[in-house]
Protein backbone atom coordinates (compact mmCIF):
# COMPACT_ATOMS: atom_id res chain seq x y z
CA UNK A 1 0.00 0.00 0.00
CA UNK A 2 1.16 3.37 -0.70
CA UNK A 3 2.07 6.29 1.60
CA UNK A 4 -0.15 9.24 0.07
CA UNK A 5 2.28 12.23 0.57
CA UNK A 6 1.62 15.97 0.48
CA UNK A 7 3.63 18.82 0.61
CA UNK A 8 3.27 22.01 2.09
CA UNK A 9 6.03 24.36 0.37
CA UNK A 10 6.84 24.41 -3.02
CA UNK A 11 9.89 26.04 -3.23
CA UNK A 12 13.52 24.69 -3.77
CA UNK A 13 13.49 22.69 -1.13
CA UNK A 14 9.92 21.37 -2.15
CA UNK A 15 9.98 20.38 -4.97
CA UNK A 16 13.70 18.78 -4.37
CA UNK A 17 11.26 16.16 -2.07
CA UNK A 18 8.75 16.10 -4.43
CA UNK A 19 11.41 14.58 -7.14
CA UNK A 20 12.75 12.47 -5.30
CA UNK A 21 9.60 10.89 -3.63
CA UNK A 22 8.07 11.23 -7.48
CA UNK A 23 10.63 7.82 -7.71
CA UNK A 24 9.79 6.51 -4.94
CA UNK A 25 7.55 3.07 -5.56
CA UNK A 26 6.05 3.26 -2.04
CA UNK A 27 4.88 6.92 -2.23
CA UNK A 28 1.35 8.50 -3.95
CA UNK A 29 2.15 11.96 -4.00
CA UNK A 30 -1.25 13.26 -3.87
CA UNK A 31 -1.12 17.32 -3.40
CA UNK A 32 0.93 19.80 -3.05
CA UNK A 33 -0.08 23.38 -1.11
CA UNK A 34 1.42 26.94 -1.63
CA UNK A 35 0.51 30.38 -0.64
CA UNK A 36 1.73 31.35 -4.23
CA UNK A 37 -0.86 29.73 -6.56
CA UNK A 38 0.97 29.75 -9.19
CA UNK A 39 3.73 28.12 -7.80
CA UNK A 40 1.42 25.56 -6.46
CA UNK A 41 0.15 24.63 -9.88
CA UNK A 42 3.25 24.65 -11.48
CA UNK A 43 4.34 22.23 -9.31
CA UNK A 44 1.32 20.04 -9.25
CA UNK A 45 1.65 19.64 -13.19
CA UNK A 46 5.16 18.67 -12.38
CA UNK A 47 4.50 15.95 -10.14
CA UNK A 48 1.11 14.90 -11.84
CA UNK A 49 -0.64 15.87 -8.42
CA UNK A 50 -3.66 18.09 -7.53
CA UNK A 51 -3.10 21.69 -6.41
CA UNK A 52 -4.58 21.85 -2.72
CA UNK A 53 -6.58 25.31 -2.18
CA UNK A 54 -6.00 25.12 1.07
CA UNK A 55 -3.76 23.58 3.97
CA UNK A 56 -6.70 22.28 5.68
CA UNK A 57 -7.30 20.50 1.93
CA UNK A 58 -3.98 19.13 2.09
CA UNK A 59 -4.02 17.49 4.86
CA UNK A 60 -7.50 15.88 4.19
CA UNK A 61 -5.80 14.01 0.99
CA UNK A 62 -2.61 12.43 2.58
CA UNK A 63 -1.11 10.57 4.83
CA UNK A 64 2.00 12.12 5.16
CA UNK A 65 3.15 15.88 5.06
CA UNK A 66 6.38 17.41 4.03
CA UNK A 67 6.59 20.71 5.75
CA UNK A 68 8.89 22.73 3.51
CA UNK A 69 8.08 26.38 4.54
CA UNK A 70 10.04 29.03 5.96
CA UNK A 71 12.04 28.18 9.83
CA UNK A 72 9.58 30.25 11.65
CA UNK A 73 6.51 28.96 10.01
CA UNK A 74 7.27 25.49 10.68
CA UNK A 75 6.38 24.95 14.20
CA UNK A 76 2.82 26.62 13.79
CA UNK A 77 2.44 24.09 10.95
CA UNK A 78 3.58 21.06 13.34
CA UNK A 79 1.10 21.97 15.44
CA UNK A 80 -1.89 21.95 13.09
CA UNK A 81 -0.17 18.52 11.29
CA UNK A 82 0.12 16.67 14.78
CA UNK A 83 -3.36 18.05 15.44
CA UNK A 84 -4.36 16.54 12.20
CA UNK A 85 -2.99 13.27 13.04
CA UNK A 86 -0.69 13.10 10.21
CA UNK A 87 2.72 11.72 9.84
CA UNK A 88 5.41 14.46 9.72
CA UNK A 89 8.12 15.00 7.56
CA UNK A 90 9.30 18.89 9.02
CA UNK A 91 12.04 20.37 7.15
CA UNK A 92 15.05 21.65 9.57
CA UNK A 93 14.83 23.06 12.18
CA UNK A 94 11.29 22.13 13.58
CA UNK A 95 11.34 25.26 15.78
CA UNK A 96 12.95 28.27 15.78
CA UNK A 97 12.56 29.10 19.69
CA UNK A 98 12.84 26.95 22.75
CA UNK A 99 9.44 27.21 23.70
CA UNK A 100 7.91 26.16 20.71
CA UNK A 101 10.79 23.16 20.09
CA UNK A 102 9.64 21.96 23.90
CA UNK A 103 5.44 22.39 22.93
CA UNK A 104 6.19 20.33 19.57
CA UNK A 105 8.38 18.03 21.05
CA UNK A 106 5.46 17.11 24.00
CA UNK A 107 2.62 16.56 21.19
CA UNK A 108 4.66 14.45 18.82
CA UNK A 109 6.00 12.24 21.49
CA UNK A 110 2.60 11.45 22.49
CA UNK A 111 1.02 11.34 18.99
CA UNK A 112 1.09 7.66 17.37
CA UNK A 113 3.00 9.34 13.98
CA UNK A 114 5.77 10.02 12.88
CA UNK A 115 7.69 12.85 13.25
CA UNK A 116 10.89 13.13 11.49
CA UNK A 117 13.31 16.31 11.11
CA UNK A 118 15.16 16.74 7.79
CA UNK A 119 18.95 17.10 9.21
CA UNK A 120 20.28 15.39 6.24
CA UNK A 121 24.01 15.59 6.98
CA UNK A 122 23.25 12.49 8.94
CA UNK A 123 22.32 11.14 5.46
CA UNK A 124 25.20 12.18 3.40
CA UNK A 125 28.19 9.30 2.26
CA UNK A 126 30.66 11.65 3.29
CA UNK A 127 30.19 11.66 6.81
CA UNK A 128 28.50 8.34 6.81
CA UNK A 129 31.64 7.32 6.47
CA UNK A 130 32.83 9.24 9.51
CA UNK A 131 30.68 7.98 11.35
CA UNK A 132 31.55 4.20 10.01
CA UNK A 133 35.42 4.31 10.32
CA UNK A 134 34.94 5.89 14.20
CA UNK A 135 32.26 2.79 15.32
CA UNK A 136 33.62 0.08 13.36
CA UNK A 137 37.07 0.43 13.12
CA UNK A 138 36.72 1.67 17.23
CA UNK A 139 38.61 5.14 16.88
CA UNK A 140 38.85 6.97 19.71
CA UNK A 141 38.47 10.85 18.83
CA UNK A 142 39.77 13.61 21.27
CA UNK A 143 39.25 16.35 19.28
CA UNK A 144 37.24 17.93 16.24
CA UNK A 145 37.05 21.06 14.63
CA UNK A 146 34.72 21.60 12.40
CA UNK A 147 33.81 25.09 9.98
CA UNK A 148 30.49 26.15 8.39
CA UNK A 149 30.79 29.44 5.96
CA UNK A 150 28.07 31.05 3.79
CA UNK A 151 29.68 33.34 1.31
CA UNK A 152 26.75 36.05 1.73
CA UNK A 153 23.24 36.36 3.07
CA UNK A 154 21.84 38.38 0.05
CA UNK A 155 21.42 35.54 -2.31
CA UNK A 156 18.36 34.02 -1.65
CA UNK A 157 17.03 37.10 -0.43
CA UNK A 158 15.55 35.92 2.31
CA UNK A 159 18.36 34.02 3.43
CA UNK A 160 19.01 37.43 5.34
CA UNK A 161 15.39 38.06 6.66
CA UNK A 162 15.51 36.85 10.70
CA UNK A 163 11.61 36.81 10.56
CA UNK A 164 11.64 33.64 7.49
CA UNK A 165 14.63 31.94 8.90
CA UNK A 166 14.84 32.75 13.39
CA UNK A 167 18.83 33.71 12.73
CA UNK A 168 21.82 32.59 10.50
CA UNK A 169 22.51 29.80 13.26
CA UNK A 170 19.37 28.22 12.57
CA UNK A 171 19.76 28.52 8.50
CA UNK A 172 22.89 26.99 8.15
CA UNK A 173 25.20 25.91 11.26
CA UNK A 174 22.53 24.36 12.53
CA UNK A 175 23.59 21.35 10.70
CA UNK A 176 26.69 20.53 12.05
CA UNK A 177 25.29 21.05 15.55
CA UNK A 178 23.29 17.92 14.74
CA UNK A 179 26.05 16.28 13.05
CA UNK A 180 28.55 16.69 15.93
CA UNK A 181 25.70 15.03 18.48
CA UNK A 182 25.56 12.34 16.09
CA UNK A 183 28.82 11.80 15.74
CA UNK A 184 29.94 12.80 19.22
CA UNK A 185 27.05 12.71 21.68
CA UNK A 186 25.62 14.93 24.10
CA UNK A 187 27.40 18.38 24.66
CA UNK A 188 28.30 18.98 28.31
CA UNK A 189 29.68 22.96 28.13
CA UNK A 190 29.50 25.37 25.57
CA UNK A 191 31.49 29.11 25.31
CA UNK A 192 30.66 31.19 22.32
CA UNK A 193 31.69 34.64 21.16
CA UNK A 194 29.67 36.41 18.36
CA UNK A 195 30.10 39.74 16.34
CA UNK A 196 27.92 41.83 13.24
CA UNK A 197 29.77 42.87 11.18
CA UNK A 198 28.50 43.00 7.62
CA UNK A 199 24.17 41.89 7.91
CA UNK A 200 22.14 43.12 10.40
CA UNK A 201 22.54 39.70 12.97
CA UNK A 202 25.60 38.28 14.18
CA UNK A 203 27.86 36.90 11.23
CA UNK A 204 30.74 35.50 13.25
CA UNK A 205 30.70 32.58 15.60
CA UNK A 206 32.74 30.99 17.47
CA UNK A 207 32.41 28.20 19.33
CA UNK A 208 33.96 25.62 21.99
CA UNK A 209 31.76 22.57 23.09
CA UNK A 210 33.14 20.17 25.38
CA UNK A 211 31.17 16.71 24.95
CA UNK A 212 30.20 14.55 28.33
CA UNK A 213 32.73 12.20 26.71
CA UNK A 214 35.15 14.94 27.20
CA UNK A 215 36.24 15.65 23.45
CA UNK A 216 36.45 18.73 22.75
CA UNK A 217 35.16 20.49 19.46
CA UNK A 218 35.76 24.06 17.72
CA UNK A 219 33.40 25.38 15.59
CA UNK A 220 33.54 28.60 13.66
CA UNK A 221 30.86 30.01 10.83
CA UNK A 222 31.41 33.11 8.93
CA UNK A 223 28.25 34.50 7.22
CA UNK A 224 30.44 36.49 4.45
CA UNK A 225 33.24 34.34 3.94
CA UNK A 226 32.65 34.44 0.15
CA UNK A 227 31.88 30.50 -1.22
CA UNK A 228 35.70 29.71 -0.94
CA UNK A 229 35.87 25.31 -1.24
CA UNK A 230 35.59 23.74 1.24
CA UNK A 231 33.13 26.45 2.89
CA UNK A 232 31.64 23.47 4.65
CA UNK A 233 34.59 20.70 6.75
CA UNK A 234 35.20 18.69 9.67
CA UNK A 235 38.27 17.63 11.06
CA UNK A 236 37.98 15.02 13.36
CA UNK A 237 41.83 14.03 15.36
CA UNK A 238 42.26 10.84 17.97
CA UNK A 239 44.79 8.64 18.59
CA UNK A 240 47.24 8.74 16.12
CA UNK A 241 44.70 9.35 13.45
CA UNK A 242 43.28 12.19 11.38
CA UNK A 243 39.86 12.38 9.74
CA UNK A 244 38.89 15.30 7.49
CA UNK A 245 36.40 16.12 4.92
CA UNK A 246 35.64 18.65 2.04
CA UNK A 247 32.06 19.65 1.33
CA UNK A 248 30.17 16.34 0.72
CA UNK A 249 32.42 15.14 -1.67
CA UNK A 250 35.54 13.73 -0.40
CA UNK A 251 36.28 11.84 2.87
CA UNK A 252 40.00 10.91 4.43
CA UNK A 253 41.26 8.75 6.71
CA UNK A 254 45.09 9.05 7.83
CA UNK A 255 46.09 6.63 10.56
CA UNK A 256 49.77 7.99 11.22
CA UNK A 257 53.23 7.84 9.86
CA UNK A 258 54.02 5.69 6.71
CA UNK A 259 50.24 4.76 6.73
CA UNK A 260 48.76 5.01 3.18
CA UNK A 261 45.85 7.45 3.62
CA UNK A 262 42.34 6.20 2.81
CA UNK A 263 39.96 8.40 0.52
CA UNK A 264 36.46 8.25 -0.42
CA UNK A 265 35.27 10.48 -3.46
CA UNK A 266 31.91 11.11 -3.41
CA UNK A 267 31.57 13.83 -6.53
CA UNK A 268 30.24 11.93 -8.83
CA UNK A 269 27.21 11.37 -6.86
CA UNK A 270 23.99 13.40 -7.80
CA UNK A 271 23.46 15.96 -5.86
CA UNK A 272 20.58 14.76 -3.72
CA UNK A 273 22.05 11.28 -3.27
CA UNK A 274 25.85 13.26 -2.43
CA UNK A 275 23.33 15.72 0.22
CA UNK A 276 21.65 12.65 1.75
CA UNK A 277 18.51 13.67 0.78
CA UNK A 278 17.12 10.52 -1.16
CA UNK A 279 18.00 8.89 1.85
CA UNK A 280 16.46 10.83 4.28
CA UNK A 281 13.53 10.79 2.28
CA UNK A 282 13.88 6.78 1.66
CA UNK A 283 14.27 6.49 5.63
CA UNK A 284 10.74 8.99 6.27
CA UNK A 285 8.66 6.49 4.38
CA UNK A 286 9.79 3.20 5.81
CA UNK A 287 9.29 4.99 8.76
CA UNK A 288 5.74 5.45 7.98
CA UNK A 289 5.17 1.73 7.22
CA UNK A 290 6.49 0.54 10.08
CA UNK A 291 10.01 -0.63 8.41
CA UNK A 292 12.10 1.01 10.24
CA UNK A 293 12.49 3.82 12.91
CA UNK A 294 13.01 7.07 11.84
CA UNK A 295 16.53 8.13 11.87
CA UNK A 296 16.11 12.13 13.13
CA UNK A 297 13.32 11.93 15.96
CA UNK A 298 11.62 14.81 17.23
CA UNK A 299 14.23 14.48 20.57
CA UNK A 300 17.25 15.10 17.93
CA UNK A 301 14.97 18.09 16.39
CA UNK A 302 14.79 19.41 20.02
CA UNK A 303 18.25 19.19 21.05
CA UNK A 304 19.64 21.00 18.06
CA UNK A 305 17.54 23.99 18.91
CA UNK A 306 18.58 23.62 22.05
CA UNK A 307 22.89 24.13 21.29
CA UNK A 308 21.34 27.61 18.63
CA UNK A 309 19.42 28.66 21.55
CA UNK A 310 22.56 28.54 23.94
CA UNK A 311 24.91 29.89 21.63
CA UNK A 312 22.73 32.91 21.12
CA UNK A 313 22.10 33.56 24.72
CA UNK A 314 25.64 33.32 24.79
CA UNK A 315 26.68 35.91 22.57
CA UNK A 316 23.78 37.65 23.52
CA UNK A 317 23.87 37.73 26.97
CA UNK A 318 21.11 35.35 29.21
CA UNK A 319 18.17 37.51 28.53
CA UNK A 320 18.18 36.57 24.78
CA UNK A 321 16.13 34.29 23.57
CA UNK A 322 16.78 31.63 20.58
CA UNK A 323 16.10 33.81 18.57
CA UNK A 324 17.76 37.10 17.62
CA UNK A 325 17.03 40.22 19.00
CA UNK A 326 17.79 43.65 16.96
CA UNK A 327 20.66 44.53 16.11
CA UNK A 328 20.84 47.09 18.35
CA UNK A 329 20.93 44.63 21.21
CA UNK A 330 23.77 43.07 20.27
């Protein structure tokens, strides 16, 4: 039987699902659902779908919905999914304050659905691999540093706009937050130091977490760095070995002097499969038929809101809030 599918959002980032479950065996997708009609329609005669009027539409047709909105939209339109008694597919991150990410986190861990957040690093080959070579091959890593650029915030457009995304921590960085509690578990202590200097939020960061299994980890994101290769890497160091990446595409292992190092090339991939999203998605609907759990719960959603909320109260001082305050505050 078929998972009936909708998605709310047809943007980029909605209509990258909507490919991708389009060759999916196990998925109907049924409707789609945008504010901007026309994009709605255009995307519906893509997909071979009908164009819901309405959310409340949408969610009448499917099983499942892909919430693919902007950040601060998306835990509104949690609410009303959970509500609905749907199965949840909600773009990252699920909230873009601590009070909502607790509220969401309550509902869908009593709802009978599932709830999966779209942190698709997890996903990717590249640091698969990472992940692989430090469980199976038992390496014992004492250190990480790890670096997260954006060459400008003015391209998207609204890349820039606080009010669509809650803050450039919870755009982009937010990923690797996720990552390194995948990779590295729960964070114990976290400093942070923060400046503006070219958009209108703080563009610099800074980090230092120190995990409860006492590795430490650096992490530093520049929102203007230009899109200098690798803007995205992580360096992972342990007993006499050395881990580092480059974007999604390349992987290496070094184990110490006079060892060969080991390299995985993952360029040739398409782009979704090098991203991790055709997994992700893959991993969402064999969730939904009971196959398998779903790899990013609602608790993972929760606690990567929770490291963006600290760092910003942080650099803001403790009466900010997860998300960021005027500039003028800072």
């Amino acid at each position: 039987m078929a998972v009936r599918v909708g998605i709310l959002g047809t943007g980029f980032m909605g209509t990258g699902h909507g490919r991708i479950l389009k060759r999916d065996p196990r998925v109907e997708l049924r409707a789609v659902y945008d504010i901007d009609a026309a994009r709605c329609r255009a995307a519906a005669a893509e997909f071979g779908c009908r164009a819901a009027e309405s959310e409340a539409q949408l969610f009448e047709l499917v099983d499942a919905v892909y919430i693919v909105i902007p950040n601060t939209l998306h835990a509104t339109a949690a609410r009303r999914a959970l509500a609905a008694g749907k199965h949840i597919f909600c773009e990252k991150p699920f909230a873009t304050s601590l009070e909502d990410a607790h509220g969401i986190r309550d509902i869908a861990l009593k709802a009978k659905t599932v709830f999966q957040v779209g942190h698709n690093r997890r996903f990717a080959p590249v640091y698969r691999a990472v992940k692989e070579w430090l469980t199976r091959d038992a390496l014992h890593p004492t250190l990480a540093h790890f670096k997260m650029n954006r060459g400008e915030l003015a391209s998207p457009p609204w890349v820039g706009d606080t009010a669509r995304t809650g803050g450039y921590l919870y755009e982009t960085p937010l990923h690797l937050l996720d990552l390194a509690r995948w990779l590295f578990g729960e964070v114990a202590e976290m400093q942070a130091l923060g400046a503006q200097h070219v958009y209108s939020e703080p563009d610099n960061l800074s980090l230092l977490l120190r995990f409860e299994s006492g590795l430490s980890l650096t992490f530093v994101s520049c929102a203007h760095a230009t899109w200098a290769f690798p803007f995205e890497r992580v360096e992972v160091f342990g007993r006499h070995f050395t881990i580092e990446t480059a974007e999604m595409e390349r992987v290496s292992l070094t184990r110490g002097l006079g060892e060969a190092t080991v390299t995985q090339d993952f360029h040739g991939l398409k782009t979704e499969d090098r991203w991790g999203y055709t997994a992700i998605d893959a991993n969402f609907i064999s969730a939904v038929l009971g196959e398998e759990a779903p790899a990013v719960t609602v608790e993972d959603g929760y606690r990567a809101v929770e490291l963006v909320d600290r760092c910003y109260r942080l650099v803001r001082g403790p009466e900010a809030s997860g998300r960021p305050a005027n500039p003028s505050s800072a």
